[in-house]
C-alpha atoms as a PDB file:
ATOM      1  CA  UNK A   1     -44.759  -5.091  10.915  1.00  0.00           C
ATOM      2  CA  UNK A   2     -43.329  -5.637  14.491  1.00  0.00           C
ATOM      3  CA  UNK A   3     -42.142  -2.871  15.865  1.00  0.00           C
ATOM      4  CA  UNK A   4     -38.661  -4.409  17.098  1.00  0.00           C
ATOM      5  CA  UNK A   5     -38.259  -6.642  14.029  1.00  0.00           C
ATOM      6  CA  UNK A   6     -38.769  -2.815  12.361  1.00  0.00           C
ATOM      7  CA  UNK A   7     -35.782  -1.609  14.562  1.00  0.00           C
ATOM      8  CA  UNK A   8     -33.672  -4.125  13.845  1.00  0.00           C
ATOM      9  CA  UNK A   9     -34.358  -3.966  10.222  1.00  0.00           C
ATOM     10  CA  UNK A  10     -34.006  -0.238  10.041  1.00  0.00           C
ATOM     11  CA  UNK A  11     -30.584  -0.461  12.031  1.00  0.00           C
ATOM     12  CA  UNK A  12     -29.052  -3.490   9.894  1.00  0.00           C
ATOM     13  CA  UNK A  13     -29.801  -0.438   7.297  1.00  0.00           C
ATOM     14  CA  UNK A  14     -27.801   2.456   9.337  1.00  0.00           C
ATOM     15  CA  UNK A  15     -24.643  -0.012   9.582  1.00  0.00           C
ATOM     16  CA  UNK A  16     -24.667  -0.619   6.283  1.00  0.00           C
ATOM     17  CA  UNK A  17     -24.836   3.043   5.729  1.00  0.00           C
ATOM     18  CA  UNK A  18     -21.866   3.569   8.480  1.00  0.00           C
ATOM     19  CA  UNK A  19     -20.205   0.457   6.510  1.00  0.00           C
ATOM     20  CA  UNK A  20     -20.138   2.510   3.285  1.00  0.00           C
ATOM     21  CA  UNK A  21     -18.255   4.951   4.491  1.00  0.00           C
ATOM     22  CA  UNK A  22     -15.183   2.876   4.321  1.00  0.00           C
ATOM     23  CA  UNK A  23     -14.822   2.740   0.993  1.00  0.00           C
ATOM     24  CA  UNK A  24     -16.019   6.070  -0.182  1.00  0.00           C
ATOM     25  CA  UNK A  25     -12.642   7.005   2.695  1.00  0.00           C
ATOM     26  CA  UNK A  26     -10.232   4.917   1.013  1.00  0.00           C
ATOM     27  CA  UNK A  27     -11.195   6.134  -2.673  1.00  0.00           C
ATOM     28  CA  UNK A  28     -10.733   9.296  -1.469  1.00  0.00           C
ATOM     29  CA  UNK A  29      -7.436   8.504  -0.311  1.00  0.00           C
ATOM     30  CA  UNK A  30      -6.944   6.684  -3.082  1.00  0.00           C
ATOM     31  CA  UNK A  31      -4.701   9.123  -5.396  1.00  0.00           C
ATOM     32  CA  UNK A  32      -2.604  10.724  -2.447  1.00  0.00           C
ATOM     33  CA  UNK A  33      -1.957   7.658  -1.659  1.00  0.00           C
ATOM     34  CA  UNK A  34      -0.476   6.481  -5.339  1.00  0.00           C
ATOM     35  CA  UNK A  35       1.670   9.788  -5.065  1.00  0.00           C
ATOM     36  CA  UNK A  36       3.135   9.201  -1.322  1.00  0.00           C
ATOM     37  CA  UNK A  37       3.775   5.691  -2.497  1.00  0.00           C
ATOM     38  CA  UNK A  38       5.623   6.778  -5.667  1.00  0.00           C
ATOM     39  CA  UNK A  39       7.498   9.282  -4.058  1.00  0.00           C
ATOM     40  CA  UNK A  40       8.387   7.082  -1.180  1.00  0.00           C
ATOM     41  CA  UNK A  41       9.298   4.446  -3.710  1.00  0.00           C
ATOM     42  CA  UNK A  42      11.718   7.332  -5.997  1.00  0.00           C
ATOM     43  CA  UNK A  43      12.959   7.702  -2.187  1.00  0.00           C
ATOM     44  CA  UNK A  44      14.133   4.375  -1.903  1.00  0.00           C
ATOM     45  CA  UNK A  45      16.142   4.549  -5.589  1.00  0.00           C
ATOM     46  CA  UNK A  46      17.552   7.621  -4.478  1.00  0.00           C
ATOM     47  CA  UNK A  47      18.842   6.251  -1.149  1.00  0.00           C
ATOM     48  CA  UNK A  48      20.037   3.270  -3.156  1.00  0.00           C
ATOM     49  CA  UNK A  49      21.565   5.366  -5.300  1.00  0.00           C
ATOM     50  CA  UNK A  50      23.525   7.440  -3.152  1.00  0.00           C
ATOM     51  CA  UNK A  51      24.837   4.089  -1.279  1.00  0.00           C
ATOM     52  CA  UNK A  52      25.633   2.703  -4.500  1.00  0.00           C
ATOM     53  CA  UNK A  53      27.707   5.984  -5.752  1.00  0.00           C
ATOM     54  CA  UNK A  54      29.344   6.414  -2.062  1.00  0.00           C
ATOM     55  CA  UNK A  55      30.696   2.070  -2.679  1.00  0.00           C
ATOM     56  CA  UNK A  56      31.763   3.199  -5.907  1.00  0.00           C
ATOM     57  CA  UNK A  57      34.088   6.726  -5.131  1.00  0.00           C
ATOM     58  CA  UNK A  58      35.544   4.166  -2.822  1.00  0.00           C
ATOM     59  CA  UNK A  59      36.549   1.816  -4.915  1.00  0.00           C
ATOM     60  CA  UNK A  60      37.578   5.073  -7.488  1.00  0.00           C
ATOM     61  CA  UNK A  61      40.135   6.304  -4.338  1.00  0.00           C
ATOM     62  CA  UNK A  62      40.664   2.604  -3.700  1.00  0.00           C
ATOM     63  CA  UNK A  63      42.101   2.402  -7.452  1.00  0.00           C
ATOM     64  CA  UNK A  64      43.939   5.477  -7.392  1.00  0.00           C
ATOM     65  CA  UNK A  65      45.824   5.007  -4.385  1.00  0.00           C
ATOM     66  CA  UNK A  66      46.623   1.376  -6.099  1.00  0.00           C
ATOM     67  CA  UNK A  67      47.841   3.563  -9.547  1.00  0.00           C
ATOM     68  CA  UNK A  68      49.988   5.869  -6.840  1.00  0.00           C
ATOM     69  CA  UNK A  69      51.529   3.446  -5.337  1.00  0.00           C
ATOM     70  CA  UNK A  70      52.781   1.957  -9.346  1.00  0.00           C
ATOM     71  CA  UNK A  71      53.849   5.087 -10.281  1.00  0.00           C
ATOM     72  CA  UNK A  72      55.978   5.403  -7.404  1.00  0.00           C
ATOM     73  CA  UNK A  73      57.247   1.760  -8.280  1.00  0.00           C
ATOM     74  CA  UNK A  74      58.036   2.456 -11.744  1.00  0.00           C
ATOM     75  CA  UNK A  75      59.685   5.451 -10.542  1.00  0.00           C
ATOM     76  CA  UNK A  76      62.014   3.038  -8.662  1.00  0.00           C
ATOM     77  CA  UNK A  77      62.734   0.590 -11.067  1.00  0.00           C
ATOM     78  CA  UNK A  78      63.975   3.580 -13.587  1.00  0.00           C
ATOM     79  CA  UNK A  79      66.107   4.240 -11.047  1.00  0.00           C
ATOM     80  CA  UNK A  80      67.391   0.631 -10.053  1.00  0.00           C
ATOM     81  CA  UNK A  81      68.148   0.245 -13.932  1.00  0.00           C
ATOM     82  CA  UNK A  82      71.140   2.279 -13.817  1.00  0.00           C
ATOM     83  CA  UNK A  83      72.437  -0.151 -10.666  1.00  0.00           C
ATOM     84  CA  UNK A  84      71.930  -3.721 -12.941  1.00  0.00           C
ATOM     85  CA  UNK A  85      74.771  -5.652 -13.239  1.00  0.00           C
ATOM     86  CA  UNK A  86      73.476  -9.023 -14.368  1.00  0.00           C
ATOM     87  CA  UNK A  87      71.102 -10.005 -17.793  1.00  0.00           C
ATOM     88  CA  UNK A  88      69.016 -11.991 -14.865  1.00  0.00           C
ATOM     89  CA  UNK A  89      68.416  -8.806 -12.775  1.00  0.00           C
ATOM     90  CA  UNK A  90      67.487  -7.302 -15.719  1.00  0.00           C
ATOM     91  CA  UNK A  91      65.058  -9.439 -16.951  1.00  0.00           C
ATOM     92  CA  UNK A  92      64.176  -9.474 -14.084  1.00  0.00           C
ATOM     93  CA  UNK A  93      63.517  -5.566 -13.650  1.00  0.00           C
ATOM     94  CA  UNK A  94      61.795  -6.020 -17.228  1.00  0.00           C
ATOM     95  CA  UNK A  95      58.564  -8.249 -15.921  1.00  0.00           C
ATOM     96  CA  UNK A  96      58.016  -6.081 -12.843  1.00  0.00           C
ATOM     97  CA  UNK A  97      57.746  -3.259 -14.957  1.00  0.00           C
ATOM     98  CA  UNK A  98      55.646  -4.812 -17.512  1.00  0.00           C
ATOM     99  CA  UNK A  99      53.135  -6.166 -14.951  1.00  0.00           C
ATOM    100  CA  UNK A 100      53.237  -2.816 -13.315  1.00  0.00           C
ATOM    101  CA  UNK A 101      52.467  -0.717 -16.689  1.00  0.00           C
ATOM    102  CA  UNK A 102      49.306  -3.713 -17.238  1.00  0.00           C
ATOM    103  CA  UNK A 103      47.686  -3.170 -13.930  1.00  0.00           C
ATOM    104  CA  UNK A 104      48.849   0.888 -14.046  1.00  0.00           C
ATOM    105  CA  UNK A 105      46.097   0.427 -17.598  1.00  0.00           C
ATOM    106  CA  UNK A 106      43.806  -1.880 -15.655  1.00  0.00           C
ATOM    107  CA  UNK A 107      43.676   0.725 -12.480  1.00  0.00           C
ATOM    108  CA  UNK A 108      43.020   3.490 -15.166  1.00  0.00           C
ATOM    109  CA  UNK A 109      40.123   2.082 -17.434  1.00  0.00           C
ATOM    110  CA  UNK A 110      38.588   1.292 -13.496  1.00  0.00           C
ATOM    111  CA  UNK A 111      38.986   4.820 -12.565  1.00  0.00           C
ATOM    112  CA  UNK A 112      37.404   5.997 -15.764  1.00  0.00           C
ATOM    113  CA  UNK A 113      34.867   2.968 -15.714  1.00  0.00           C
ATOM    114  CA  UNK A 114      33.556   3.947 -12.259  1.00  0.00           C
ATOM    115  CA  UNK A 115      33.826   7.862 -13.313  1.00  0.00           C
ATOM    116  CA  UNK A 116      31.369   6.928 -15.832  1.00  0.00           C
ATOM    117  CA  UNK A 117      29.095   5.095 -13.377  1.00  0.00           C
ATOM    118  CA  UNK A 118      29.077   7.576 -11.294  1.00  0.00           C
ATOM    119  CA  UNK A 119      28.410  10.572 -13.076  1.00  0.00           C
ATOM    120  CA  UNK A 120      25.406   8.213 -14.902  1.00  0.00           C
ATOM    121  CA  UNK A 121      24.050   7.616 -11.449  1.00  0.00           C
ATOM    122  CA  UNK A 122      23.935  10.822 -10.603  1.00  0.00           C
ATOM    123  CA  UNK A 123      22.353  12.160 -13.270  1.00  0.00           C
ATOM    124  CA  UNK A 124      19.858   9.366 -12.840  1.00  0.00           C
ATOM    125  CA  UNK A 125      19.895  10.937  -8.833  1.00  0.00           C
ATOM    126  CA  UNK A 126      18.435  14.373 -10.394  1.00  0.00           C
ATOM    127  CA  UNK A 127      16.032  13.150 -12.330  1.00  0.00           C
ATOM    128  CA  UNK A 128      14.914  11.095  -9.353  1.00  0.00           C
ATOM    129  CA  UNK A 129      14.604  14.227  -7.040  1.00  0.00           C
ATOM    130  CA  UNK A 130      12.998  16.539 -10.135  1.00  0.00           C
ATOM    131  CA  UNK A 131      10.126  13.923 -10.394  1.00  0.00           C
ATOM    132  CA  UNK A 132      10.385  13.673  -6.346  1.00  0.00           C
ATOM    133  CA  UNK A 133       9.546  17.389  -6.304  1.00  0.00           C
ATOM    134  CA  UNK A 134       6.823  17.315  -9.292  1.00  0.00           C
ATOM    135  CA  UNK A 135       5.047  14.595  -6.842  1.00  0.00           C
ATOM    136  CA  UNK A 136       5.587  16.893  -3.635  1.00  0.00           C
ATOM    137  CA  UNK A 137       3.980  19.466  -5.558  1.00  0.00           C
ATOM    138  CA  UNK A 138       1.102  17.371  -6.595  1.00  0.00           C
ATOM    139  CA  UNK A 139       0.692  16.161  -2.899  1.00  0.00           C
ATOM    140  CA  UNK A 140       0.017  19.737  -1.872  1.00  0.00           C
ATOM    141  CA  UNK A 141      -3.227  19.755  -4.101  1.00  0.00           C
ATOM    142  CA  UNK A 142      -4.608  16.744  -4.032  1.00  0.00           C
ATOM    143  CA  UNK A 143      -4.301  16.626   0.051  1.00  0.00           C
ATOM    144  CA  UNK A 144      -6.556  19.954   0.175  1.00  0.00           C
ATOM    145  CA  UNK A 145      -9.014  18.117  -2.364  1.00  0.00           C
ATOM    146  CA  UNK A 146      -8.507  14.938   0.074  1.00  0.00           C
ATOM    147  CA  UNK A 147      -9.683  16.845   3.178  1.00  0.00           C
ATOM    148  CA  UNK A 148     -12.060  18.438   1.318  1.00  0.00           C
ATOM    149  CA  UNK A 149     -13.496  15.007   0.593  1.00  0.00           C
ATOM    150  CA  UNK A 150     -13.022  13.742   3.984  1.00  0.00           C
ATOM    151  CA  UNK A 151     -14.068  16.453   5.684  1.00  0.00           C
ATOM    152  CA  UNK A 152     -17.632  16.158   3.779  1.00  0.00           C
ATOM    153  CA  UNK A 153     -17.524  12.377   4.661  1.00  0.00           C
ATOM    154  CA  UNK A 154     -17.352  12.712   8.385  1.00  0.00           C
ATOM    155  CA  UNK A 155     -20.484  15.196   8.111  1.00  0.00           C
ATOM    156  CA  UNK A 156     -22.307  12.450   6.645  1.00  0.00           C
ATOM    157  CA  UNK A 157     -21.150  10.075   8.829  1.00  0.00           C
ATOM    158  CA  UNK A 158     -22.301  11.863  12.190  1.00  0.00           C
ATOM    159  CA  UNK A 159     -25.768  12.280  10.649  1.00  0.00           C
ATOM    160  CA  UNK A 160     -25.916   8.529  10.510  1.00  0.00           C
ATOM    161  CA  UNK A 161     -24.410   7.754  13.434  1.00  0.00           C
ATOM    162  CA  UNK A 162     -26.538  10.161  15.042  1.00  0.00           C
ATOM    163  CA  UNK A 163     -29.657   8.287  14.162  1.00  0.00           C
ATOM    164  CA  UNK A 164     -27.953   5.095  15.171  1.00  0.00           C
ATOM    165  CA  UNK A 165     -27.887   6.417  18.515  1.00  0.00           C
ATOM    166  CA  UNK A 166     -31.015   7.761  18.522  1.00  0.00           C
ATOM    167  CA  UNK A 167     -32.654   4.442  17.230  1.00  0.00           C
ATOM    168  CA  UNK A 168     -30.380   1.825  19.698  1.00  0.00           C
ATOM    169  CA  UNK A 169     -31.220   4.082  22.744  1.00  0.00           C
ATOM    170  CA  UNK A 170     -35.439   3.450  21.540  1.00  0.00           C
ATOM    171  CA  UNK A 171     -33.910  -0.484  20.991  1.00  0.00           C
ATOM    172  CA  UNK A 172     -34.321  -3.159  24.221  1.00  0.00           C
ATOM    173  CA  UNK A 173     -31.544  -4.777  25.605  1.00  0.00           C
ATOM    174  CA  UNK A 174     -32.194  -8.131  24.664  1.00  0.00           C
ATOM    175  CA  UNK A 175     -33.222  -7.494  21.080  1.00  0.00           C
ATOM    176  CA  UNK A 176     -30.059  -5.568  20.301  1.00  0.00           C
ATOM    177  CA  UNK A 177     -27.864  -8.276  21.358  1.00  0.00           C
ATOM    178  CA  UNK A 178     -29.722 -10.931  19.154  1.00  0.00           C
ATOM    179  CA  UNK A 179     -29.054  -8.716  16.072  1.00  0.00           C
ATOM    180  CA  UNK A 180     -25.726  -8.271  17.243  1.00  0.00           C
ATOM    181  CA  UNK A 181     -24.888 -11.902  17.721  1.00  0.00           C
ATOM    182  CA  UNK A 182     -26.175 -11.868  13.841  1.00  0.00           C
ATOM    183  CA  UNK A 183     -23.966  -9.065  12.571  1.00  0.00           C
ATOM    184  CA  UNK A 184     -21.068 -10.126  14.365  1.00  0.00           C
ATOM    185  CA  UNK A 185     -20.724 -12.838  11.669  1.00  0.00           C
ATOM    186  CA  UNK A 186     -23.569 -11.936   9.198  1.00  0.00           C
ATOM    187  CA  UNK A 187     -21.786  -8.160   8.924  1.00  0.00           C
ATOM    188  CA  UNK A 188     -24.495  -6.170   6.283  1.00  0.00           C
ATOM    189  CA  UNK A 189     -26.715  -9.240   5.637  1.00  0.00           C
ATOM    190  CA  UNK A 190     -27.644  -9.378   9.502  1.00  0.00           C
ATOM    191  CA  UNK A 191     -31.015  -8.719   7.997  1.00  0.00           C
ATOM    192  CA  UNK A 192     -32.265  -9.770   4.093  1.00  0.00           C
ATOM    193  CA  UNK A 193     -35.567  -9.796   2.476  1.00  0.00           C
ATOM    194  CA  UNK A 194     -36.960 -12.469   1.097  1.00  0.00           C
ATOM    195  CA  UNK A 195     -38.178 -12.750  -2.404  1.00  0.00           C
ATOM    196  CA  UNK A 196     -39.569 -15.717  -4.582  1.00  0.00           C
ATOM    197  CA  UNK A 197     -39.318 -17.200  -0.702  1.00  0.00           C
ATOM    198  CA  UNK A 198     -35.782 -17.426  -0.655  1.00  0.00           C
ATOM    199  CA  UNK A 199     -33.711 -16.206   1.657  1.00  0.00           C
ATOM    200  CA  UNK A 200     -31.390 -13.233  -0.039  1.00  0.00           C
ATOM    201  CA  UNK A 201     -28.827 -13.878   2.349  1.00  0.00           C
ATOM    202  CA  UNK A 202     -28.336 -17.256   1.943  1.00  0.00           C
ATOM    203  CA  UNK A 203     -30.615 -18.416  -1.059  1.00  0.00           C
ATOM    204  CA  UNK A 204     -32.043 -21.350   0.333  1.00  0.00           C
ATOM    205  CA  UNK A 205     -36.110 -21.564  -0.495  1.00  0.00           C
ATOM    206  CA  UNK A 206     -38.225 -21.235   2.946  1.00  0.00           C
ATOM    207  CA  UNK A 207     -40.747 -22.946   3.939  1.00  0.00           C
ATOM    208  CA  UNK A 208     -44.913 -22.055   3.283  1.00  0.00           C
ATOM    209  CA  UNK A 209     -45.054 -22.192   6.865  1.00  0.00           C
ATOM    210  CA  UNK A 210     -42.101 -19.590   7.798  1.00  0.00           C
ATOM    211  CA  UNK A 211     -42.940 -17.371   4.681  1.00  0.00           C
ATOM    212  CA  UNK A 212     -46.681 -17.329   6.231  1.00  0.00           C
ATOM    213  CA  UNK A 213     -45.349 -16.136   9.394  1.00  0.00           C
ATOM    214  CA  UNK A 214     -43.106 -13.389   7.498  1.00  0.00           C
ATOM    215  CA  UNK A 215     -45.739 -11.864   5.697  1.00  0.00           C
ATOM    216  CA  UNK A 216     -47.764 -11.616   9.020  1.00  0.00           C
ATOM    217  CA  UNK A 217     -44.807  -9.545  10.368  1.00  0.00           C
ATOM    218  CA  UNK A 218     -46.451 -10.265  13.817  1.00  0.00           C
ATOM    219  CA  UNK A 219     -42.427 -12.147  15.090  1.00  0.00           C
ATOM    220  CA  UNK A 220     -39.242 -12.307  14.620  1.00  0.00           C
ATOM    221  CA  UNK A 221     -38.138 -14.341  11.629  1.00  0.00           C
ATOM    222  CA  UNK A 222     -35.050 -16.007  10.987  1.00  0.00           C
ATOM    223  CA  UNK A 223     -33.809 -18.202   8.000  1.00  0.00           C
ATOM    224  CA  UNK A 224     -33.884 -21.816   8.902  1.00  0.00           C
ATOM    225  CA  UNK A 225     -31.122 -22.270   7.312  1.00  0.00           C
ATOM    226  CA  UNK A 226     -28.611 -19.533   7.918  1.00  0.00           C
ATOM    227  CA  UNK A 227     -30.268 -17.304  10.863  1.00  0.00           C
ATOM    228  CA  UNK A 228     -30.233 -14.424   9.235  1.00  0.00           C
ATOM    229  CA  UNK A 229     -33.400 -11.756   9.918  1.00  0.00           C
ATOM    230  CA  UNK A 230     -36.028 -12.238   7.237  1.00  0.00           C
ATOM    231  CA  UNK A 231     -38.042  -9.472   6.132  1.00  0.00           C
ATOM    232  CA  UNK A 232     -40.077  -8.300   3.422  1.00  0.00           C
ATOM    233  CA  UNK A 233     -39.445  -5.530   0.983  1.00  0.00           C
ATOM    234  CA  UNK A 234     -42.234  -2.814   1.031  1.00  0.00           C
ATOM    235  CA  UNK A 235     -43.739  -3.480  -2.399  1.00  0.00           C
ATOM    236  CA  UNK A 236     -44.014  -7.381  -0.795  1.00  0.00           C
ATOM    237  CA  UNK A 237     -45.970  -6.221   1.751  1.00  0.00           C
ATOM    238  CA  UNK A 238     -48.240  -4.807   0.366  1.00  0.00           C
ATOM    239  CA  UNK A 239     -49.042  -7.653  -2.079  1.00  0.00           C
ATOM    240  CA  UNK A 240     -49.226 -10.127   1.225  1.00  0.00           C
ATOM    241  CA  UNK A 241     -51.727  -7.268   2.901  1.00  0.00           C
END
């Protein structure tokens, strides 16, 4: 086989290599993640919460202040009573204290309405931050399995990288641009063998003429039809040889 089509062949290897990476990072990841999200997400409740409990003990002072202020007008009225004179005035008296005792009810099945809600929401509030702190707790472990991970990842990944560098400082100039004019679009099927000549890349059937000069190994090759590098596989080879 050419020597640079080798190269180029071995390196669309190594970035595929470096490519895998990604993914074995992000499953690694992947279960911290799911916890920092749920607790993030029991975060949000909680702050909801809170706002929705702090709206509500206004509206509970709001309502008591209301009931205050009735008290302090029924209070009156008992005392005006004594001062009536006419059957008008007293009728009169009658309705504002009979609208006073209704809304003196309403105000007090609010109070105890949003006493209720409150109490319910903060219940709800510590169960939130009990599962908050079973998830914190959780975090701790599976981080130190995480870096564990990670850390093991990153070994691998200088290895490769490290015969990346070796192999693209052996590489000319001009063929390490062509491949990565390829990859730049291509990404880990810069270069794809051909079998049953097709390409694997893009499956199109070759021609006798382009598979010929394939098996030779002697260029170069690229699909006619997509540009991709052609190779072939080892066990190919040999049958061609």
């Amino acid at each position: 086989m050419n020597k640079h089509l080798k190269q180029l062949i071995d390196l669309s290897l190594i970035d595929k290599e470096i490519d895998a990476f990604e993914p074995q990072i992000d499953e690694a990841n992947l279960q911290y993640d799911a916890l920092l999200a749920a607790k993030n997400s029991i975060a949000s409740e909680i702050a909801t919460l809170s706002q929705e409990i702090k709206d509500e003990q206004v509206k509970k002072q709001k309502n008591e202040l209301h009931l205050a202020e009735l008290s302090d007008k029924l209070e009156s009225n008992a005392k005006k009573s004594g001062e009536i004179k006419t059957e008008r005035e007293m009728k009169s008296l009658q309705l504002e204290e009979e609208i006073a005792k209704e809304q003196v009810n309403f105000a007090n099945e609010e109070i105890s309405r949003l006493e209720k809600l409150i109490e319910h929401k903060k219940a709800k509030t510590s169960d939130l931050e009990a599962k908050a702190a079973e998830i914190d707790d959780k975090l701790v472990g599976v981080k130190a399995d995480v870096d564990v991970k990670l850390a093991k990842i990153d070994e691998d990944r200088k290895v490769i990288f490290g015969k990346k560098e070796i192999l693209v400082g052996e590489m000319n100039q001009k063929g390490l641009s062509f491949y990565q004019k390829i990859r730049r679009w291509a990404k880990n099927t810069t270069a794809v063998p051909v079998r049953n000549q097709a390409c694997m890349g893009c499956y199109m059937a070759i021609s006798d003429k382009v598979y010929a000069d394939i098996i030779k190994g002697e260029e170069i090759v690229t699909c006619p039809h997509c540009g991709r590098l052609l190779y072939l596989e080892p066990s190919d080879e040999a049958m061609g040889a």
